[in-house]
C-alpha atoms as a PDB file:
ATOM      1  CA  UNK A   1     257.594 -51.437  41.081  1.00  0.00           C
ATOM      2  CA  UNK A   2     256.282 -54.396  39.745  1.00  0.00           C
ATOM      3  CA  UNK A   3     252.364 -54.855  39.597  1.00  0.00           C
ATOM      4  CA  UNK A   4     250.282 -58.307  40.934  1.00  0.00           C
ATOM      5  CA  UNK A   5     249.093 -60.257  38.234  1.00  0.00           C
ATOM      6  CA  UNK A   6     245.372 -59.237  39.192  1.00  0.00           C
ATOM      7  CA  UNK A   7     246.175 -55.410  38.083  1.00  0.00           C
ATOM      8  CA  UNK A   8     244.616 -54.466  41.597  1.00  0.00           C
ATOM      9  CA  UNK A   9     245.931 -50.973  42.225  1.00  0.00           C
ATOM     10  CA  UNK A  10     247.002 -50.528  38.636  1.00  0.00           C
ATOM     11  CA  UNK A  11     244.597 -47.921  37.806  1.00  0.00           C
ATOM     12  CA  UNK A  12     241.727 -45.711  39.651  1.00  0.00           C
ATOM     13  CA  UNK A  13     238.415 -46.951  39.853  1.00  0.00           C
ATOM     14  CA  UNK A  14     235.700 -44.587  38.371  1.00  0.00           C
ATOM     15  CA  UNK A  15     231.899 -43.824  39.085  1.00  0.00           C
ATOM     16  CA  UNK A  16     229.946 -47.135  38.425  1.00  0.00           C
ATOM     17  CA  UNK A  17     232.533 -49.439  39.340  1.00  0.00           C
ATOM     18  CA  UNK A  18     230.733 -51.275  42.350  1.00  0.00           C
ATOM     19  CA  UNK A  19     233.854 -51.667  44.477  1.00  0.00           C
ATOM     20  CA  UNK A  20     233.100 -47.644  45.037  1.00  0.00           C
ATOM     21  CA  UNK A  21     230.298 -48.718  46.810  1.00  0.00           C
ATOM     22  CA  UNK A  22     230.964 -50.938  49.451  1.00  0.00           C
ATOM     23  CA  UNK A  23     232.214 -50.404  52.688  1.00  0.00           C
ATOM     24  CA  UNK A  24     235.873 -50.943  52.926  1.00  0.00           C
ATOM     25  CA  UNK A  25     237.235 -53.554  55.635  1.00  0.00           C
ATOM     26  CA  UNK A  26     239.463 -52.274  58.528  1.00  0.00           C
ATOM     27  CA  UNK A  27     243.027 -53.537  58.775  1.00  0.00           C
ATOM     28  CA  UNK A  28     244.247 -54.989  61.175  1.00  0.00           C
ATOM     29  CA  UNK A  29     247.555 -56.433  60.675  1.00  0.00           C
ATOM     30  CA  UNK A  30     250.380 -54.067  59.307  1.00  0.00           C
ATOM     31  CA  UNK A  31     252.947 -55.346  56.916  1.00  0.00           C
ATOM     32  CA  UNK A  32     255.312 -55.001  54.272  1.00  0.00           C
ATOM     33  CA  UNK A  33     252.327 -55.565  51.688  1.00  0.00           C
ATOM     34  CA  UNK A  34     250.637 -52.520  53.494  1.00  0.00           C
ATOM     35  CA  UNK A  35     253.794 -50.426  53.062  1.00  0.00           C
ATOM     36  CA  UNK A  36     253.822 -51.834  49.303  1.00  0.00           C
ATOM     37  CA  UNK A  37     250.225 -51.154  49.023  1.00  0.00           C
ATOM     38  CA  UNK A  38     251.044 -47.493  50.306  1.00  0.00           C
ATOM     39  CA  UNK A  39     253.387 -46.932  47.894  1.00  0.00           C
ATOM     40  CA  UNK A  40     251.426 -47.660  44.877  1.00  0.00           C
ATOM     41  CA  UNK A  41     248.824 -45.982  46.163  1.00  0.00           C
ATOM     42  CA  UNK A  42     250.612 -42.914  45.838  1.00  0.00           C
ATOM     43  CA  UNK A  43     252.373 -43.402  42.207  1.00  0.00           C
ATOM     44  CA  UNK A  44     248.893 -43.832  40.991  1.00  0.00           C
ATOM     45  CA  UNK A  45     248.131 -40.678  43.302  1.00  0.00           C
ATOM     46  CA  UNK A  46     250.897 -38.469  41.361  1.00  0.00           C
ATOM     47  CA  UNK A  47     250.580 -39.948  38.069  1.00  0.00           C
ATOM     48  CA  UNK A  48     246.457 -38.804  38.130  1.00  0.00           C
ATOM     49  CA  UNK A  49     247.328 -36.227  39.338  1.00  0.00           C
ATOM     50  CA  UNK A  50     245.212 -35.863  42.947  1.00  0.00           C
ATOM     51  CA  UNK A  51     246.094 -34.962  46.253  1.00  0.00           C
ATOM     52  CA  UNK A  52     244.013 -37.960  48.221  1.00  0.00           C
ATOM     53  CA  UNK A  53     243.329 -41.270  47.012  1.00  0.00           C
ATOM     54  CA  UNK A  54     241.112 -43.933  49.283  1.00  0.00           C
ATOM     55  CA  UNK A  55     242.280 -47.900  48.601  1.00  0.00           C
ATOM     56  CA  UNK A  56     238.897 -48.818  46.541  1.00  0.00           C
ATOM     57  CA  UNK A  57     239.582 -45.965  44.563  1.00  0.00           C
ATOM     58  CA  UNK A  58     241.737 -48.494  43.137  1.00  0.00           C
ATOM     59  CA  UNK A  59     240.002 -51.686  43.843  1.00  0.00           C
ATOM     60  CA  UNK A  60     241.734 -52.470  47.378  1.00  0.00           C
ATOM     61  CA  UNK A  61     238.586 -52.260  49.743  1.00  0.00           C
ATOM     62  CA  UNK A  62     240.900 -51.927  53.021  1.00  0.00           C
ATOM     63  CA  UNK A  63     240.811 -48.477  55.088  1.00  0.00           C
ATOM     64  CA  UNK A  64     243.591 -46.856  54.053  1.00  0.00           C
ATOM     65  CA  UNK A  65     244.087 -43.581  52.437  1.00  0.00           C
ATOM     66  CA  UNK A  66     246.889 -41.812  51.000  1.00  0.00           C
ATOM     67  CA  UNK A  67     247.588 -37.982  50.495  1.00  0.00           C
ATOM     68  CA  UNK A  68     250.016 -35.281  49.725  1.00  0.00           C
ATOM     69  CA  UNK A  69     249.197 -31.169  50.728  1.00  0.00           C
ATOM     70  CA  UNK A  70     252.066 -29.187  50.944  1.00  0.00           C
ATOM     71  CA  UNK A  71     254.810 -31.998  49.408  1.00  0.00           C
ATOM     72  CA  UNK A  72     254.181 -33.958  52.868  1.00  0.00           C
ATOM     73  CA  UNK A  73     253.005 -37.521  51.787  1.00  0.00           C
ATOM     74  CA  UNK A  74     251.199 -39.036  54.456  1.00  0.00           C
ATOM     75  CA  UNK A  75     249.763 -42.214  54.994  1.00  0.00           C
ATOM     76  CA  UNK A  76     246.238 -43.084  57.506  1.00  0.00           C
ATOM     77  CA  UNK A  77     245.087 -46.115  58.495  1.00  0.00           C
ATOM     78  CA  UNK A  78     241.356 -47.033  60.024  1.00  0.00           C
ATOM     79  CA  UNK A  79     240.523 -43.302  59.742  1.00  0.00           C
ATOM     80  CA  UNK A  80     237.232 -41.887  61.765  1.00  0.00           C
ATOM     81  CA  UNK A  81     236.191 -38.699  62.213  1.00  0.00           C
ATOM     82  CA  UNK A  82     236.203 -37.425  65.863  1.00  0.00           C
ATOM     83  CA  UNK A  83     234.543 -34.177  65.783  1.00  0.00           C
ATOM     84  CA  UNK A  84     234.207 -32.073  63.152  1.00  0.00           C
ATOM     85  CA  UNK A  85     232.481 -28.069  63.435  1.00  0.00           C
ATOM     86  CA  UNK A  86     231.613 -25.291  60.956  1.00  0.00           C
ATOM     87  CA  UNK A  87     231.236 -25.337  57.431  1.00  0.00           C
ATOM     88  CA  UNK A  88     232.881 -24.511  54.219  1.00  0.00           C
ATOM     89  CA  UNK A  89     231.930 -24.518  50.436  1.00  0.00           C
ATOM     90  CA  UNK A  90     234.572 -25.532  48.006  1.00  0.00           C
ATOM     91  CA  UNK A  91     234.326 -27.079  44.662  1.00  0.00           C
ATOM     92  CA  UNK A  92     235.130 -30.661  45.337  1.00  0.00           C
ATOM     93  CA  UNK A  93     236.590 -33.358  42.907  1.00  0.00           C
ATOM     94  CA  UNK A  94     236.783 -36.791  42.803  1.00  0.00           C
ATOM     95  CA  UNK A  95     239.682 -38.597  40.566  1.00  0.00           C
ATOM     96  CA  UNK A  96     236.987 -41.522  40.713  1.00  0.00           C
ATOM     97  CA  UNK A  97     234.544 -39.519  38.518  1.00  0.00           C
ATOM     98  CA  UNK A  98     237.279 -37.230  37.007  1.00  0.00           C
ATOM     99  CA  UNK A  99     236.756 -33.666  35.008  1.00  0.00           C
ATOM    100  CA  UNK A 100     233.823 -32.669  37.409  1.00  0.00           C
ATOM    101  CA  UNK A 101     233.858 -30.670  40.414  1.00  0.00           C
ATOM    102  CA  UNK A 102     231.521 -29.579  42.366  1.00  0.00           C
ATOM    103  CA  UNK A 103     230.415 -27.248  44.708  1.00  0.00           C
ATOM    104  CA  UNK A 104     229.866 -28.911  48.370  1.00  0.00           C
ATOM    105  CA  UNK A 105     229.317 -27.819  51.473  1.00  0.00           C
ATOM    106  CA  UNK A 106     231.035 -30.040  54.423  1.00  0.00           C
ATOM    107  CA  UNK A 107     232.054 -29.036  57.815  1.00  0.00           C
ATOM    108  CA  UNK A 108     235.386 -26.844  57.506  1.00  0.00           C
ATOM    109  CA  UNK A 109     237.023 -28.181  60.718  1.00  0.00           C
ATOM    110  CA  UNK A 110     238.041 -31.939  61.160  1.00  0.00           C
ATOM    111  CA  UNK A 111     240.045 -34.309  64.019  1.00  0.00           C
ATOM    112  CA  UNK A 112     240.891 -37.290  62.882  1.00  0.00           C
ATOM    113  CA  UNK A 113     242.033 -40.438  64.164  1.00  0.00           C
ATOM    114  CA  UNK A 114     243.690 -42.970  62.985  1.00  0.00           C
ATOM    115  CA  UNK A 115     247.131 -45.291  62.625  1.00  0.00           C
ATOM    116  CA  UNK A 116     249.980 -44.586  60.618  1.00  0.00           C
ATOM    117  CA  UNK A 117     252.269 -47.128  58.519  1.00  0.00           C
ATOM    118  CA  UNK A 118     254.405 -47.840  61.874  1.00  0.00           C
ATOM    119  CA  UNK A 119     251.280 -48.489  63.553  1.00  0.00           C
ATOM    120  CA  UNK A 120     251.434 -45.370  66.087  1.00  0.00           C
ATOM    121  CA  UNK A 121     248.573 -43.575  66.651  1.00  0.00           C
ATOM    122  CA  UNK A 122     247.967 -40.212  65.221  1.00  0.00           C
ATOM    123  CA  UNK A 123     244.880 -37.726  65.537  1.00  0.00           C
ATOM    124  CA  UNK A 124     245.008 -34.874  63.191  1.00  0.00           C
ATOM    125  CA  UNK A 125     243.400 -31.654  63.230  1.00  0.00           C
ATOM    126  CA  UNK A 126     242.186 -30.251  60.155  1.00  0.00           C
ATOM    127  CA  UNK A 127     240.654 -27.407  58.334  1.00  0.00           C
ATOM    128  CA  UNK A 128     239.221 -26.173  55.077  1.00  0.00           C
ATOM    129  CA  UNK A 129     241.244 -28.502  52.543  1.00  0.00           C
ATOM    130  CA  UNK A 130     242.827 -30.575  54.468  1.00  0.00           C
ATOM    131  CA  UNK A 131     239.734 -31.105  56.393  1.00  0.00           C
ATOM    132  CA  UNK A 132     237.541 -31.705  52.848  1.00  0.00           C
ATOM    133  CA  UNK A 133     240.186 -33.794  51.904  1.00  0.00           C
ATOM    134  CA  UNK A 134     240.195 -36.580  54.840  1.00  0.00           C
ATOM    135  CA  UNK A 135     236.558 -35.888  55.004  1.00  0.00           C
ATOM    136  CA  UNK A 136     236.347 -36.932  51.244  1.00  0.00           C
ATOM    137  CA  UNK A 137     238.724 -39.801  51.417  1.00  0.00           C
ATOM    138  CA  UNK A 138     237.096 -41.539  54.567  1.00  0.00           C
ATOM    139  CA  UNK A 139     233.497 -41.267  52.257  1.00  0.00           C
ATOM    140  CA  UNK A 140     235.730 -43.235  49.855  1.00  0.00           C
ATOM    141  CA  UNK A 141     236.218 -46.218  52.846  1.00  0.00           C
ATOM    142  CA  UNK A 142     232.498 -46.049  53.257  1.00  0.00           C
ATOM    143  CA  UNK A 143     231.470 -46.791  50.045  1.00  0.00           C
ATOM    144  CA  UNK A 144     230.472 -43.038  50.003  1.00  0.00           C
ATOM    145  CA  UNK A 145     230.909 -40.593  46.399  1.00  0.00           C
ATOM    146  CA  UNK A 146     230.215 -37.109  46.193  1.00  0.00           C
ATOM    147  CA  UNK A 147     227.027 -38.110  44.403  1.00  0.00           C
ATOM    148  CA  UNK A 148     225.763 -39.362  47.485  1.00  0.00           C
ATOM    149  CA  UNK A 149     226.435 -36.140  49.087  1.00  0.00           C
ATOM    150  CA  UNK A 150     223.752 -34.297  47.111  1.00  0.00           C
ATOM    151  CA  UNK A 151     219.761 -34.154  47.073  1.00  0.00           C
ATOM    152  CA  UNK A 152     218.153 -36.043  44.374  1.00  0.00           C
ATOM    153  CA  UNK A 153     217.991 -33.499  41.706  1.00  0.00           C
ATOM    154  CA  UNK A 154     221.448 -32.135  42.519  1.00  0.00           C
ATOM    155  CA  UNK A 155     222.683 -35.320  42.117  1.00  0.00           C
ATOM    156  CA  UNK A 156     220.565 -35.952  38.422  1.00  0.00           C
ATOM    157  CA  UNK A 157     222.093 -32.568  37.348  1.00  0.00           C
ATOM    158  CA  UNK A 158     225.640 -33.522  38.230  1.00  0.00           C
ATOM    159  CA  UNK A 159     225.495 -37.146  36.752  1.00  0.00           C
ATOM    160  CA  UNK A 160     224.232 -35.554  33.742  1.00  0.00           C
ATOM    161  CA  UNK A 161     226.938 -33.309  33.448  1.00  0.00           C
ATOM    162  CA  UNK A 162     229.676 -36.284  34.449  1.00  0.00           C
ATOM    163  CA  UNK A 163     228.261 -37.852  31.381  1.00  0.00           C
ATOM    164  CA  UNK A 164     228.640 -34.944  28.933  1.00  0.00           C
ATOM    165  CA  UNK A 165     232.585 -34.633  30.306  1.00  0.00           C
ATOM    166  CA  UNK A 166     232.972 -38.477  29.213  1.00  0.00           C
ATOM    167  CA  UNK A 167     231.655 -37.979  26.094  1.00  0.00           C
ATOM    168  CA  UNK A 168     234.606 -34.895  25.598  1.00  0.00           C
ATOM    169  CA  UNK A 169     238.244 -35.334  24.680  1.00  0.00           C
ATOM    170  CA  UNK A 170     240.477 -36.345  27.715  1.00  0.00           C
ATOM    171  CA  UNK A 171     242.210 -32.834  27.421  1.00  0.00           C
ATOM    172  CA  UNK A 172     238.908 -30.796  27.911  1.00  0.00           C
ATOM    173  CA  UNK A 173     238.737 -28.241  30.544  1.00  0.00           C
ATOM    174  CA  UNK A 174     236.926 -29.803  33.653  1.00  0.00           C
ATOM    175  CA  UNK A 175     233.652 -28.664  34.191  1.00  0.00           C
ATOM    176  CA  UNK A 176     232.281 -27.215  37.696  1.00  0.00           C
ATOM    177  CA  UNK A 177     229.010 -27.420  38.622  1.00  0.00           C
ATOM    178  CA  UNK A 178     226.912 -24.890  41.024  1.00  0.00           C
ATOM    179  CA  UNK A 179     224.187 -26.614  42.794  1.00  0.00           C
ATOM    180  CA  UNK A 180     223.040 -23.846  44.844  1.00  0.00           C
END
């Protein structure tokens, strides 16, 4: 597939990059650049590899989200959360600040609405991964990163640590981080 001349979707966005920080617009016309869009989204997705990746990830700041659990590729437009209920702890990673994972807690139960690339309507119901997943992703269309997620020294700790894994070889083993 050939890439735009601007390199937008060419390659993921990571921790600093100020696109990762602002809110991502809502879309509301879908077309064949959407479905094009889509499918970039998810050769970058394979090639990082991940199993979610949120358009400013890669420097599209439109609300769409890609993901793949279970080899069943799947596509969401305008995502919100519904309801969401209990909780689950999981070390989360991010391929926007990649090699670090951390231990979060988020709710473990998720319904989701949203819009799919034909423009139906879904609403999904979620839990534990998947859940973390869509809950992670729509932080992504927020201008939201796991950083913000934490209290102020967690998140001094963990940016600490994301440095020492850039400083590493690309091959190093990924480091996960306790914060309770």
């Amino acid at each position: 597939m050939a890439q735009s001349s601007s390199n937008k979707g060419s390659s993921i966005r990571k921790y600093g990059d100020p696109v990762l920080a602002a809110m991502a617009d809502e879309i509301t016309n879908i077309d064949g650049k959407l479905v094009t869009l889509a499918e970039d989204m998810f050769r970058v997705m394979y090639q990082a590899p991940g199993l979610g990746l949120a358009g400013p990830q890669i420097g599209v700041q439109k609300q769409i989200f890609v993901y793949d659990v279970d080899d069943d590729p799947q596509v969401i437009i305008n995502p919100k959360i519904v309801e969401s209920s209990g909780e689950w702890v999981y070390d989360e990673g991010c391929l926007s600040i990649p090699g670090l994972y951390v231990e979060m807690l988020r709710p473990k139960k998720v319904l989701v609405s949203g819009y799919t690339l034909e423009g139906e309507e879904v609403k999904i119901e979620a839990d534990e991964l998947l859940a973390r997943l869509f809950q992670h992703e729509i932080d992504h269309l927020q201008g939201v990163l796991m950083f913000d997620r934490m209290l102020p020294d967690q998140r001094e700790l963990a940016i600490v640590e994301y440095a020492k894994v850039g400083e590493g070889p690309a091959d190093a083993e990924p480091v996960y981080l306790r914060l309770s």
